[in-house]
PDB file of N, CA and C in Angstrom:
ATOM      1  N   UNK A   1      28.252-113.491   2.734  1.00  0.00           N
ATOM      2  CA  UNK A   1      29.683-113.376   2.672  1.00  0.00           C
ATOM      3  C   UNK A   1      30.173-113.425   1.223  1.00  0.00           C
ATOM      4  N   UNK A   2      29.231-112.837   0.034  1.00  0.00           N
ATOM      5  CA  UNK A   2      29.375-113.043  -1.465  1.00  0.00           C
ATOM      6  C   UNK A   2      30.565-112.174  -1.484  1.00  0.00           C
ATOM      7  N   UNK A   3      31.504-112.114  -1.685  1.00  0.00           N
ATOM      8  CA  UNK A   3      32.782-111.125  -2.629  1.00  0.00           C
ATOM      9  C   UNK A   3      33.661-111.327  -1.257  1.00  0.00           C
ATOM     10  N   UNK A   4      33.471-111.712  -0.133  1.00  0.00           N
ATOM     11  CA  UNK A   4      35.292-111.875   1.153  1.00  0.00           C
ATOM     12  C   UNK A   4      35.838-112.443   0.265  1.00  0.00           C
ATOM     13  N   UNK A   5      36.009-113.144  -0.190  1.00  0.00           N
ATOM     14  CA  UNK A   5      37.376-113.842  -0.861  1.00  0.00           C
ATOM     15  C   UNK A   5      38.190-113.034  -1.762  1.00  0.00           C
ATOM     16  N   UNK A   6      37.274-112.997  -2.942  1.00  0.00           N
ATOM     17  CA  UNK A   6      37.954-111.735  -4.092  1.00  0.00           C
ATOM     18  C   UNK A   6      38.384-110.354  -3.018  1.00  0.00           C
ATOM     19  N   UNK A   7      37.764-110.184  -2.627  1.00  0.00           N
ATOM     20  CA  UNK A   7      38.567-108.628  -1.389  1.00  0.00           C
ATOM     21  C   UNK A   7      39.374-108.711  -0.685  1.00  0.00           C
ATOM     22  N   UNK A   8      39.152-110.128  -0.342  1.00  0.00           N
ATOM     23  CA  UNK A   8      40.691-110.264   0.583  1.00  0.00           C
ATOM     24  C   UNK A   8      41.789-110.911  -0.185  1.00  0.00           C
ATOM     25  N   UNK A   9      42.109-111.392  -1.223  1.00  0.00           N
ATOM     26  CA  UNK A   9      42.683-111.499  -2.081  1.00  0.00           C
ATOM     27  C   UNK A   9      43.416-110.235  -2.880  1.00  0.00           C
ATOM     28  N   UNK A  10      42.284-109.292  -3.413  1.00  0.00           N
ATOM     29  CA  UNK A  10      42.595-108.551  -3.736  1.00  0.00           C
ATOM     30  C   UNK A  10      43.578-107.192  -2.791  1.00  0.00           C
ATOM     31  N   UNK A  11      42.930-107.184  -1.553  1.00  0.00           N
ATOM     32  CA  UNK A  11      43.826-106.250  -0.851  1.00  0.00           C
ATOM     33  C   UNK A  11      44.960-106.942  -0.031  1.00  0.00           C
ATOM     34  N   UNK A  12      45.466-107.999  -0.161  1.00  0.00           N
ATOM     35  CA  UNK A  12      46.397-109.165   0.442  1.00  0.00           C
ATOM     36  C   UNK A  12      47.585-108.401  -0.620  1.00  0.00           C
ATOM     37  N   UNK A  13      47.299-108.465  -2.250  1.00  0.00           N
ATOM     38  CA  UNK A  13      47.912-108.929  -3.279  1.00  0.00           C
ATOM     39  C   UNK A  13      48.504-106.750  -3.060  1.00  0.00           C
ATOM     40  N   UNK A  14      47.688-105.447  -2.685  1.00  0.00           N
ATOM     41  CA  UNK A  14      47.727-104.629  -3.050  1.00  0.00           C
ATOM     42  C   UNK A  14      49.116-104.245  -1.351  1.00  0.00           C
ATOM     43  N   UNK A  15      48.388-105.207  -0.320  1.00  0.00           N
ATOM     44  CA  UNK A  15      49.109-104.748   0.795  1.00  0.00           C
ATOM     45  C   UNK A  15      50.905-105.187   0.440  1.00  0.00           C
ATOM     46  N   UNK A  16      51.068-106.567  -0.070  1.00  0.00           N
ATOM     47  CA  UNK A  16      52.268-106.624  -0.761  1.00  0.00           C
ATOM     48  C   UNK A  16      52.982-106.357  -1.684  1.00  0.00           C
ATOM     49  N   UNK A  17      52.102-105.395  -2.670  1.00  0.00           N
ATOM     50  CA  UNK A  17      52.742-104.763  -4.165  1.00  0.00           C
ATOM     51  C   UNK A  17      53.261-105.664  -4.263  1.00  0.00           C
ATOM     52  N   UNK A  18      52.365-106.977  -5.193  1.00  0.00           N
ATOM     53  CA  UNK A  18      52.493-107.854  -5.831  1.00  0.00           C
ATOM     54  C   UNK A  18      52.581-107.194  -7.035  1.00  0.00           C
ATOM     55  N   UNK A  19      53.169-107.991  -8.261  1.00  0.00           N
ATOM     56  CA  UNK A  19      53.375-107.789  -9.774  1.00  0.00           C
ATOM     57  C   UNK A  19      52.539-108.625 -10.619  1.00  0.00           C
ATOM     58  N   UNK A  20      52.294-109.760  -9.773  1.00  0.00           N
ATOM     59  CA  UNK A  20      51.505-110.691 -10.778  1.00  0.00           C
ATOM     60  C   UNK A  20      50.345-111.516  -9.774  1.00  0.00           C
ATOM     61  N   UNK A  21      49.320-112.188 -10.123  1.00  0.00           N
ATOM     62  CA  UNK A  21      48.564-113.243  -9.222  1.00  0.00           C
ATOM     63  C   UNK A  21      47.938-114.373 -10.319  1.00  0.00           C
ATOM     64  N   UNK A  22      48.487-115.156  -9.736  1.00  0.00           N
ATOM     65  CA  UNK A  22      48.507-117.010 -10.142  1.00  0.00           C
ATOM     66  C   UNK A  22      47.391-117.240  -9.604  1.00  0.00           C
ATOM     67  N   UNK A  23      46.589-117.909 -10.295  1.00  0.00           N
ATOM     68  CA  UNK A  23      45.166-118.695  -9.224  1.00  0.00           C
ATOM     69  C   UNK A  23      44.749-120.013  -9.935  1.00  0.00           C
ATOM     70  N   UNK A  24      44.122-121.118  -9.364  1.00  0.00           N
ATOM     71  CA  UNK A  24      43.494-122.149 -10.201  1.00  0.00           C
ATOM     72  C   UNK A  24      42.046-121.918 -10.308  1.00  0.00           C
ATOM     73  N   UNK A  25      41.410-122.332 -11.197  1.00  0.00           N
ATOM     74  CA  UNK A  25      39.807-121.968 -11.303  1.00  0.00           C
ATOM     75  C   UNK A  25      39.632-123.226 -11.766  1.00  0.00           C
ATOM     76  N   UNK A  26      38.135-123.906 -11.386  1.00  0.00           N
ATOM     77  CA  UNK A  26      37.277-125.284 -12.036  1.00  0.00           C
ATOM     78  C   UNK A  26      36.905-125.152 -12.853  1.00  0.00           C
ATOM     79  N   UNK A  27      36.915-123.747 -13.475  1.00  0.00           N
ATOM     80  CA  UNK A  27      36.065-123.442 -15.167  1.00  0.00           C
ATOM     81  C   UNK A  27      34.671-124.091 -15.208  1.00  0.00           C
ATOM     82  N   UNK A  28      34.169-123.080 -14.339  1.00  0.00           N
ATOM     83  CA  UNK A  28      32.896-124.061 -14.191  1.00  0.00           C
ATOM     84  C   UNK A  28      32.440-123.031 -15.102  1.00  0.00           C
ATOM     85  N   UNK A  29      31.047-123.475 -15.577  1.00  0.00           N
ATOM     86  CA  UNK A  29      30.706-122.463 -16.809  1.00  0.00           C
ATOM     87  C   UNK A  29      28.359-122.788 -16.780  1.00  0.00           C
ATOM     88  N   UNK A  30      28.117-121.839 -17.440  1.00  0.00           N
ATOM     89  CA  UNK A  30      26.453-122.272 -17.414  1.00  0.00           C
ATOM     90  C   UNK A  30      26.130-121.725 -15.880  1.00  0.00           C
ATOM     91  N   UNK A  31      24.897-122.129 -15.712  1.00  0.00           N
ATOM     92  CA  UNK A  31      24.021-121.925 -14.409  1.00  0.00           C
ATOM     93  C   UNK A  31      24.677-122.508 -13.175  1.00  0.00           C
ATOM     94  N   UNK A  32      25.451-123.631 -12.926  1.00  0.00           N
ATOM     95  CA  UNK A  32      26.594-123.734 -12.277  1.00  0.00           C
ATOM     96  C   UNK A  32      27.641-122.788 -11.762  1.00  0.00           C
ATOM     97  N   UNK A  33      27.828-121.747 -12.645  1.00  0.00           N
ATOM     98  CA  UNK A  33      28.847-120.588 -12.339  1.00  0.00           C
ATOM     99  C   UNK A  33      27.778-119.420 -12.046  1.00  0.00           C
ATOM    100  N   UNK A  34      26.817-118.828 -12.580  1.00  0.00           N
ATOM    101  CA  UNK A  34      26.138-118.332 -11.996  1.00  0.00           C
ATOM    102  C   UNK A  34      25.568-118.230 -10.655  1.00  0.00           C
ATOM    103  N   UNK A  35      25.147-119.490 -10.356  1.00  0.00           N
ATOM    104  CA  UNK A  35      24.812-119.880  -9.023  1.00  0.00           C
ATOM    105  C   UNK A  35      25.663-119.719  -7.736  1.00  0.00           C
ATOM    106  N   UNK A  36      26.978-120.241  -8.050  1.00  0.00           N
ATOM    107  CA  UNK A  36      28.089-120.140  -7.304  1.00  0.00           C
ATOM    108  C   UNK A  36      28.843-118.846  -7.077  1.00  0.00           C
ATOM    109  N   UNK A  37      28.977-118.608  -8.539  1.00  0.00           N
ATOM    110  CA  UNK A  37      30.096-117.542  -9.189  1.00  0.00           C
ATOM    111  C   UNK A  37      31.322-117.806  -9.108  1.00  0.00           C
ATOM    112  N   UNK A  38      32.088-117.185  -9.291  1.00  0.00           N
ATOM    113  CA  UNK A  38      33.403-116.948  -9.624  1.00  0.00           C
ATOM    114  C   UNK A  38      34.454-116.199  -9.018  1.00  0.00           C
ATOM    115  N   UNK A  39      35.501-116.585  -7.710  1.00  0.00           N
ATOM    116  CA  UNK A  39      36.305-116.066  -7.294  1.00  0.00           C
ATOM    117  C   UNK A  39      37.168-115.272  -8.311  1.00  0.00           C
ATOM    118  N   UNK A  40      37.617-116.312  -8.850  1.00  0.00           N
ATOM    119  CA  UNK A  40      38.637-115.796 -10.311  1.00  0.00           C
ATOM    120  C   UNK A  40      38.070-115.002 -11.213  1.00  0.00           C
ATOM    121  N   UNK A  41      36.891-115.332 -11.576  1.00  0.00           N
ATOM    122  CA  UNK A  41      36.744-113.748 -12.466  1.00  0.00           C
ATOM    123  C   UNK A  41      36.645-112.723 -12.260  1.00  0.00           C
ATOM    124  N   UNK A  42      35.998-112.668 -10.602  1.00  0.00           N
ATOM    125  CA  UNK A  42      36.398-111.098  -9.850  1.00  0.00           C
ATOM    126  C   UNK A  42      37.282-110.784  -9.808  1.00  0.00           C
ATOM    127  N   UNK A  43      38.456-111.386  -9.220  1.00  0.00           N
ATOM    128  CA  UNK A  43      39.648-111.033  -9.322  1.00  0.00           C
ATOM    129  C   UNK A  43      40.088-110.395 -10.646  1.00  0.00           C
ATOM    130  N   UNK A  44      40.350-111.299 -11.562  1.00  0.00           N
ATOM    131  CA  UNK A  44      40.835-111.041 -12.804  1.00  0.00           C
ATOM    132  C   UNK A  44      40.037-109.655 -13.506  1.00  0.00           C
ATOM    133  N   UNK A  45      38.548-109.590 -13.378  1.00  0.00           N
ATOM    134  CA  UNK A  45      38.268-108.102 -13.205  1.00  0.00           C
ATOM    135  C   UNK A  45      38.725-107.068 -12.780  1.00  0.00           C
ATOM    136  N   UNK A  46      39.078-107.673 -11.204  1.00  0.00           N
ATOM    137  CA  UNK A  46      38.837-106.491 -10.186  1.00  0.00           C
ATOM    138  C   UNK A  46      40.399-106.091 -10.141  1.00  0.00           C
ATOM    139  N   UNK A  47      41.638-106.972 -10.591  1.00  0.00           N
ATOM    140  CA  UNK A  47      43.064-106.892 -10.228  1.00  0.00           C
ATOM    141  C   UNK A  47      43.729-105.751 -10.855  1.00  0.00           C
ATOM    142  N   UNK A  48      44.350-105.003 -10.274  1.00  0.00           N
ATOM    143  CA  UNK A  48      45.413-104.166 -11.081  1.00  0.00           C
ATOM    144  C   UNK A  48      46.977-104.395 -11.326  1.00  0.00           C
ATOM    145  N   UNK A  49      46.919-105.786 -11.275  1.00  0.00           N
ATOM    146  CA  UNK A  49      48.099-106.506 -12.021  1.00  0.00           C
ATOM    147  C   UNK A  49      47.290-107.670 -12.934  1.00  0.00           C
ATOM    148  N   UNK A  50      48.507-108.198 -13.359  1.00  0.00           N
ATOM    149  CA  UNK A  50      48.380-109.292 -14.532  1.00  0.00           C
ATOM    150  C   UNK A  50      47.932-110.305 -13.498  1.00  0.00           C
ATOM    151  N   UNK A  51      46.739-111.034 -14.111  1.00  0.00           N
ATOM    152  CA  UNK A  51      46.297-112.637 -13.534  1.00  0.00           C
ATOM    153  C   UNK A  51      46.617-113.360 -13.872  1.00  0.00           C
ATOM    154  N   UNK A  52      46.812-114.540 -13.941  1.00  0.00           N
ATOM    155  CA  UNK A  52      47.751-116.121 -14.707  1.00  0.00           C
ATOM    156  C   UNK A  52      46.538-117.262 -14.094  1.00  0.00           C
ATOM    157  N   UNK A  53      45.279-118.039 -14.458  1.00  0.00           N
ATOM    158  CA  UNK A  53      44.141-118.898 -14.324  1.00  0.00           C
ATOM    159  C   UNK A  53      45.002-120.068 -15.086  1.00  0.00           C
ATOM    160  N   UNK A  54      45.045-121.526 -14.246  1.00  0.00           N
ATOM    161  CA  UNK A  54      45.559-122.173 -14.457  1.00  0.00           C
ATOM    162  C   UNK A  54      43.539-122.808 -14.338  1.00  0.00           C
ATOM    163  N   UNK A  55      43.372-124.058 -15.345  1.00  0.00           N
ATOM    164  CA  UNK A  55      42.341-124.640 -15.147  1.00  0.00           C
ATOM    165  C   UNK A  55      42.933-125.753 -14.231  1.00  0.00           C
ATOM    166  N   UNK A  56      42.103-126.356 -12.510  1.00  0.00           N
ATOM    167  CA  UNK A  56      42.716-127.431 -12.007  1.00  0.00           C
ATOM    168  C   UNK A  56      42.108-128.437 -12.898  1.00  0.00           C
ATOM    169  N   UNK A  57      43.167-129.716 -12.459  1.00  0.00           N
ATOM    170  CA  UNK A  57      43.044-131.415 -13.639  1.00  0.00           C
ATOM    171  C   UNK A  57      42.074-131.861 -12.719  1.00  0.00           C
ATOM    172  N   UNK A  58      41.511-132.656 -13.363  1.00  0.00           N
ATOM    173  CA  UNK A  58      40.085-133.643 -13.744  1.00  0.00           C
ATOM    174  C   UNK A  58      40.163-134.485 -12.591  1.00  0.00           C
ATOM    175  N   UNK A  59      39.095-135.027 -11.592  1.00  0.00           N
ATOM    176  CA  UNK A  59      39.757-135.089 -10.816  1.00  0.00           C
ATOM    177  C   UNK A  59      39.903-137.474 -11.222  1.00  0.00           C
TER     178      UNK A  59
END
């Protein structure tokens, strides 16, 4: 189920002719993000609007 999220995100954001998309990311970074990957950077790749990545606080 690698990329449902970013796709459904992405065609959520295209079915509403959105202008912009806000998201939080853990900034995870290293073999940690590899492993997992990255909702938000697909997006922010994959988007044809402006992205806005808020890092979430510590917990």
């Amino acid at each position: 189920m690698h990329g449902a999220v970013p796709d459904a995100l992405l065609e959520h954001a295209a079915d509403q002719c959105v202008h912009l998309i806000a998201m939080s990311t853990h900034g995870r970074t290293g073999l940690l993000r590899l492993v997992m990957g990255s909702v938000a950077e697909q997006v922010v790749r994959r988007a044809s609007v402006p992205v806005i990545l808020v890092r979430a606080a510590a917990p």
